[in-house]
C-alpha atoms as a PDB file:
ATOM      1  CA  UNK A   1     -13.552 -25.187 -43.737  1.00  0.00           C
ATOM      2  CA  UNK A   2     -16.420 -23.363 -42.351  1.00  0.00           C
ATOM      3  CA  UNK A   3     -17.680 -23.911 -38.627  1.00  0.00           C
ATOM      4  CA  UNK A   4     -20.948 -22.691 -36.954  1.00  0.00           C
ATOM      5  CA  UNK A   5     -21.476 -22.374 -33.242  1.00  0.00           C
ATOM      6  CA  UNK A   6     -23.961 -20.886 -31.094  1.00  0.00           C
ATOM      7  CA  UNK A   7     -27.083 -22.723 -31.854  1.00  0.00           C
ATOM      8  CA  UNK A   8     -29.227 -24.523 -29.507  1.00  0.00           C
ATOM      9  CA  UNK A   9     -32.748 -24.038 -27.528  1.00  0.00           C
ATOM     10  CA  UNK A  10     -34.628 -20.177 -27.413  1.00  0.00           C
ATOM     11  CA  UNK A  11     -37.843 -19.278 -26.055  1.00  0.00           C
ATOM     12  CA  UNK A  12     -40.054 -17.265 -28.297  1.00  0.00           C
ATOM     13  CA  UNK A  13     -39.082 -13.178 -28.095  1.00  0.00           C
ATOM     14  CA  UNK A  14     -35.105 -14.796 -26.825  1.00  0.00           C
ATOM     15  CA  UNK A  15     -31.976 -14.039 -29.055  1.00  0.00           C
ATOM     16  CA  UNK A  16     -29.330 -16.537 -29.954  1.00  0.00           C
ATOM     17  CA  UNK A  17     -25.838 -15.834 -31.676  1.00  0.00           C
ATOM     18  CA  UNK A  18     -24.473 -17.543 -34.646  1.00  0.00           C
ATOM     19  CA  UNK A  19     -20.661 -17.685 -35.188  1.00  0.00           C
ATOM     20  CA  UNK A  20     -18.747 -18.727 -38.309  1.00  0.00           C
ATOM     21  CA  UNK A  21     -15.210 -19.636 -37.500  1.00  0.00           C
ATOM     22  CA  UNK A  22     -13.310 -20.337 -40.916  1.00  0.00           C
ATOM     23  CA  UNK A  23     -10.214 -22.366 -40.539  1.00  0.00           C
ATOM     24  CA  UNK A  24      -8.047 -23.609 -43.846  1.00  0.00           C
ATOM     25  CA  UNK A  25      -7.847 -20.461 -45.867  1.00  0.00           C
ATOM     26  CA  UNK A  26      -8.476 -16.345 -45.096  1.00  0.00           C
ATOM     27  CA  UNK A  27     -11.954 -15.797 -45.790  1.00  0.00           C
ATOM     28  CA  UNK A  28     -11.800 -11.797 -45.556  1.00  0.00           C
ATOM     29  CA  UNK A  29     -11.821 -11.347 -49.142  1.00  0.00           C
ATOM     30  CA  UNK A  30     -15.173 -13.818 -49.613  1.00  0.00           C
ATOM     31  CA  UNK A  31     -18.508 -12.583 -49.883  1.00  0.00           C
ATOM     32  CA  UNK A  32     -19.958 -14.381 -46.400  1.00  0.00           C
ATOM     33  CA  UNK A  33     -23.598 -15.879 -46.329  1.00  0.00           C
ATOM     34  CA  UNK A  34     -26.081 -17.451 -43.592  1.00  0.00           C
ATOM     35  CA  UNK A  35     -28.672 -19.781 -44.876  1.00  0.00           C
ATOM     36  CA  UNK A  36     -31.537 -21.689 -42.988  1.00  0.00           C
ATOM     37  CA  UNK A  37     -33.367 -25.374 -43.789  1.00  0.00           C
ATOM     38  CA  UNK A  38     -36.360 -26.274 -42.329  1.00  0.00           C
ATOM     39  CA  UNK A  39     -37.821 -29.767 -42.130  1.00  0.00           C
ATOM     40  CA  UNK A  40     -39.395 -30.236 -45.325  1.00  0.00           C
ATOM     41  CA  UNK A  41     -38.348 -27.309 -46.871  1.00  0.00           C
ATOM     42  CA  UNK A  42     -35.543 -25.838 -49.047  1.00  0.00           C
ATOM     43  CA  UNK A  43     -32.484 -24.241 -48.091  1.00  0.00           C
ATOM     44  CA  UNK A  44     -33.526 -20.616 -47.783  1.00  0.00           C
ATOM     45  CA  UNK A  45     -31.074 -17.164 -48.109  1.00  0.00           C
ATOM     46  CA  UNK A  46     -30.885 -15.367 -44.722  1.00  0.00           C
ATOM     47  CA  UNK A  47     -27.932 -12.888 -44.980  1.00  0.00           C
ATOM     48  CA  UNK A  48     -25.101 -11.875 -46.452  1.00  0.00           C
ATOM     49  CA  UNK A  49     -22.020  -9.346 -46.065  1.00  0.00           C
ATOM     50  CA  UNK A  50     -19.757  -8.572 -49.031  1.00  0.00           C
ATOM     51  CA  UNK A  51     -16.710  -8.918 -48.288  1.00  0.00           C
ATOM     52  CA  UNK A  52     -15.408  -4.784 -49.588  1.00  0.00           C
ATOM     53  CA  UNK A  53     -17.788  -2.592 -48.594  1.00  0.00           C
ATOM     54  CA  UNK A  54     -19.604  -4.892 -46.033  1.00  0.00           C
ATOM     55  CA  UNK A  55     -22.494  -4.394 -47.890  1.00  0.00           C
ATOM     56  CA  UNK A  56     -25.413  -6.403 -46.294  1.00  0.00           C
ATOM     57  CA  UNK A  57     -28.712  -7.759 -47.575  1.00  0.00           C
ATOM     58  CA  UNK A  58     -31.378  -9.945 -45.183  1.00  0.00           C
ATOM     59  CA  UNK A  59     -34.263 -11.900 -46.329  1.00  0.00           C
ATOM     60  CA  UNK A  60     -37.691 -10.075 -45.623  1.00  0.00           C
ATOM     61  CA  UNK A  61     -38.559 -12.374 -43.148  1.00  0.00           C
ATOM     62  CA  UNK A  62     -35.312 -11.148 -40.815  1.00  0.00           C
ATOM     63  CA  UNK A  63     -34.659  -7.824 -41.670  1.00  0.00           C
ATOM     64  CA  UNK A  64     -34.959  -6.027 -38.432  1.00  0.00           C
ATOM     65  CA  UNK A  65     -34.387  -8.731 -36.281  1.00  0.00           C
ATOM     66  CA  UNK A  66     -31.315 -10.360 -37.699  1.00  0.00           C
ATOM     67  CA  UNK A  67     -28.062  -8.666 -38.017  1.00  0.00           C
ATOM     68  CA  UNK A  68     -24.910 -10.208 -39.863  1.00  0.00           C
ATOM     69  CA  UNK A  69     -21.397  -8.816 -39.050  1.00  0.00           C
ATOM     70  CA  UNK A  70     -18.280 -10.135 -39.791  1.00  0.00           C
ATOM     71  CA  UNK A  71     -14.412  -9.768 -37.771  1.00  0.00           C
ATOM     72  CA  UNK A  72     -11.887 -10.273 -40.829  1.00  0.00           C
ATOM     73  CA  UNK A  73      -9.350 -10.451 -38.171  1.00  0.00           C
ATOM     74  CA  UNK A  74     -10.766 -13.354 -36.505  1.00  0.00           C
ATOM     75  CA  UNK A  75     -11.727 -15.081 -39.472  1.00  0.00           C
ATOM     76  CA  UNK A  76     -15.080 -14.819 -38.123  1.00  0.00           C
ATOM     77  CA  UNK A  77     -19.047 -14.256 -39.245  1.00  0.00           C
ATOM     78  CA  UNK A  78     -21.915 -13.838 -36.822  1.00  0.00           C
ATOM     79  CA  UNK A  79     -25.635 -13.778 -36.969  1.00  0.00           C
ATOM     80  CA  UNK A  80     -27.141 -11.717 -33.819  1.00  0.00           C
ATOM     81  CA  UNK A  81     -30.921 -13.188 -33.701  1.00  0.00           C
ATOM     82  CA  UNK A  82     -33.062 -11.390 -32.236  1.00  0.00           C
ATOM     83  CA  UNK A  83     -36.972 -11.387 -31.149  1.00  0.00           C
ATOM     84  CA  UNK A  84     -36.775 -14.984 -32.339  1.00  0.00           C
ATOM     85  CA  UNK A  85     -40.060 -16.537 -33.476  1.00  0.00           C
ATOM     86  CA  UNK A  86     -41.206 -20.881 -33.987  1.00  0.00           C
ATOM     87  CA  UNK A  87     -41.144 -20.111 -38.088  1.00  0.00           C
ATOM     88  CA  UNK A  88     -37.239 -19.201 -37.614  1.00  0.00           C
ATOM     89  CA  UNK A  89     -36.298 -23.113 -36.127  1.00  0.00           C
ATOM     90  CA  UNK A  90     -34.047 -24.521 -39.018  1.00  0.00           C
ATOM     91  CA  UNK A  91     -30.160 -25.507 -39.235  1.00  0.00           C
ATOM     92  CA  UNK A  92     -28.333 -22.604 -39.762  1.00  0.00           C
ATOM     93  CA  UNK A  93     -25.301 -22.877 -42.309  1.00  0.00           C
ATOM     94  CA  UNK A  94     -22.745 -20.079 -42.963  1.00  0.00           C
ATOM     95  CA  UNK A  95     -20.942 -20.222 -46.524  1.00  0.00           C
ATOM     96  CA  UNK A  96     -18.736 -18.293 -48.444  1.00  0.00           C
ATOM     97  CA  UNK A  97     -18.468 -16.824 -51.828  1.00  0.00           C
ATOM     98  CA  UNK A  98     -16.052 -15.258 -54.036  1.00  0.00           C
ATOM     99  CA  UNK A  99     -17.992 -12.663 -55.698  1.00  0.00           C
ATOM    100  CA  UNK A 100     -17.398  -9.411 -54.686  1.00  0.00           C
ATOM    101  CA  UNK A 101     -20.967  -8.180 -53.489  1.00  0.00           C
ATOM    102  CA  UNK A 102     -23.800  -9.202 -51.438  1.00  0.00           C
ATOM    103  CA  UNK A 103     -25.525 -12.289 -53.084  1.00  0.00           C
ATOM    104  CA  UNK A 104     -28.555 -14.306 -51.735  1.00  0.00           C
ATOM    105  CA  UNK A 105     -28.041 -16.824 -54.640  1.00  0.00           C
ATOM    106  CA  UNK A 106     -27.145 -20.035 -52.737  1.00  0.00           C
ATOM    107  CA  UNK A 107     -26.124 -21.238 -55.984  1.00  0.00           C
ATOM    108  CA  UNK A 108     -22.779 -18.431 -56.179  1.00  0.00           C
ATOM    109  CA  UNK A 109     -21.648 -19.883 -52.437  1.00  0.00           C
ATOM    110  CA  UNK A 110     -18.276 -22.207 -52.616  1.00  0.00           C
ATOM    111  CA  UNK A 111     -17.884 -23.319 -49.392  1.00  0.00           C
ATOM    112  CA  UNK A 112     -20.025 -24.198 -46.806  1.00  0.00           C
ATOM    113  CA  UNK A 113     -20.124 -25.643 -43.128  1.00  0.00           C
ATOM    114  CA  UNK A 114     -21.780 -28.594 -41.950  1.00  0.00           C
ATOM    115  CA  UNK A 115     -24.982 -26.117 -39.592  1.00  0.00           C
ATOM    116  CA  UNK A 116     -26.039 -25.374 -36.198  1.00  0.00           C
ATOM    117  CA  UNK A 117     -29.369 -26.196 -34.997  1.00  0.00           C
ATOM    118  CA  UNK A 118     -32.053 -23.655 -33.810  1.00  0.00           C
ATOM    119  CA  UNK A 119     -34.953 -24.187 -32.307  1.00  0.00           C
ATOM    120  CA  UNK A 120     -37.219 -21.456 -30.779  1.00  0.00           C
ATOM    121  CA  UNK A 121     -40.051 -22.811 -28.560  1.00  0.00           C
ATOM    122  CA  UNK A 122     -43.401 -20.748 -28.353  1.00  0.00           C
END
């Protein structure tokens, strides 16, 4: 089982962060992922850290803001968000993988949790 926290309310330019607490199973060997949905839209990649090398990749419309990190020991993932703009208001979901490198293919993710809502105000 996968659980988010962290989500809530943000003024434009403000900086939320996302925690994945994974209860059931150890998740340190899984390839960890954060996706977004939008109203109306698809499910969209956001990040992802391997789960060897901590390799990490970001969507284009992140990178530099977002950072993913993950705490093995904890069982945990986060997602620091940073100079948050109105086009990043979605639910955030955090899933896991068990291929070994950094995939943005929501189709390779096994597990997921049930999201956290953002929404950034302008």
């Amino acid at each position: 089982q996968l659980y988010e926290s962290g989500g809530g309310l943000v003024q434009a330019g403000g900086s939320l962060r996302l925690s994945c607490a994974a209860s059931g199973r150890t998740f340190s060997s899984y390839t960890m992922g954060w996706f977004r949905q939008a109203p109306g839209k698809e499910r969209e990649f956001v990040a992802t850290i391997s789960w060897s090398v901590g390799n990490t990749r970001y969507a284009d419309s992140v990178k530099g803001r977002f950072t993913i990190s993950r705490d093995n020991a904890k069982n945990t993932v986060y997602l620091q968000m940073n100079s948050l703009k109105p086009e990043d208001t979605a639910v955030y979901s955090c899933a896991a993988s068990t291929v070994g490198w950094a995939t943005q293919n929501k189709e390779m993710y096994d597990y997921w949790g049930q999201g956290t809502q953002v929404t950034v105000s302008s």
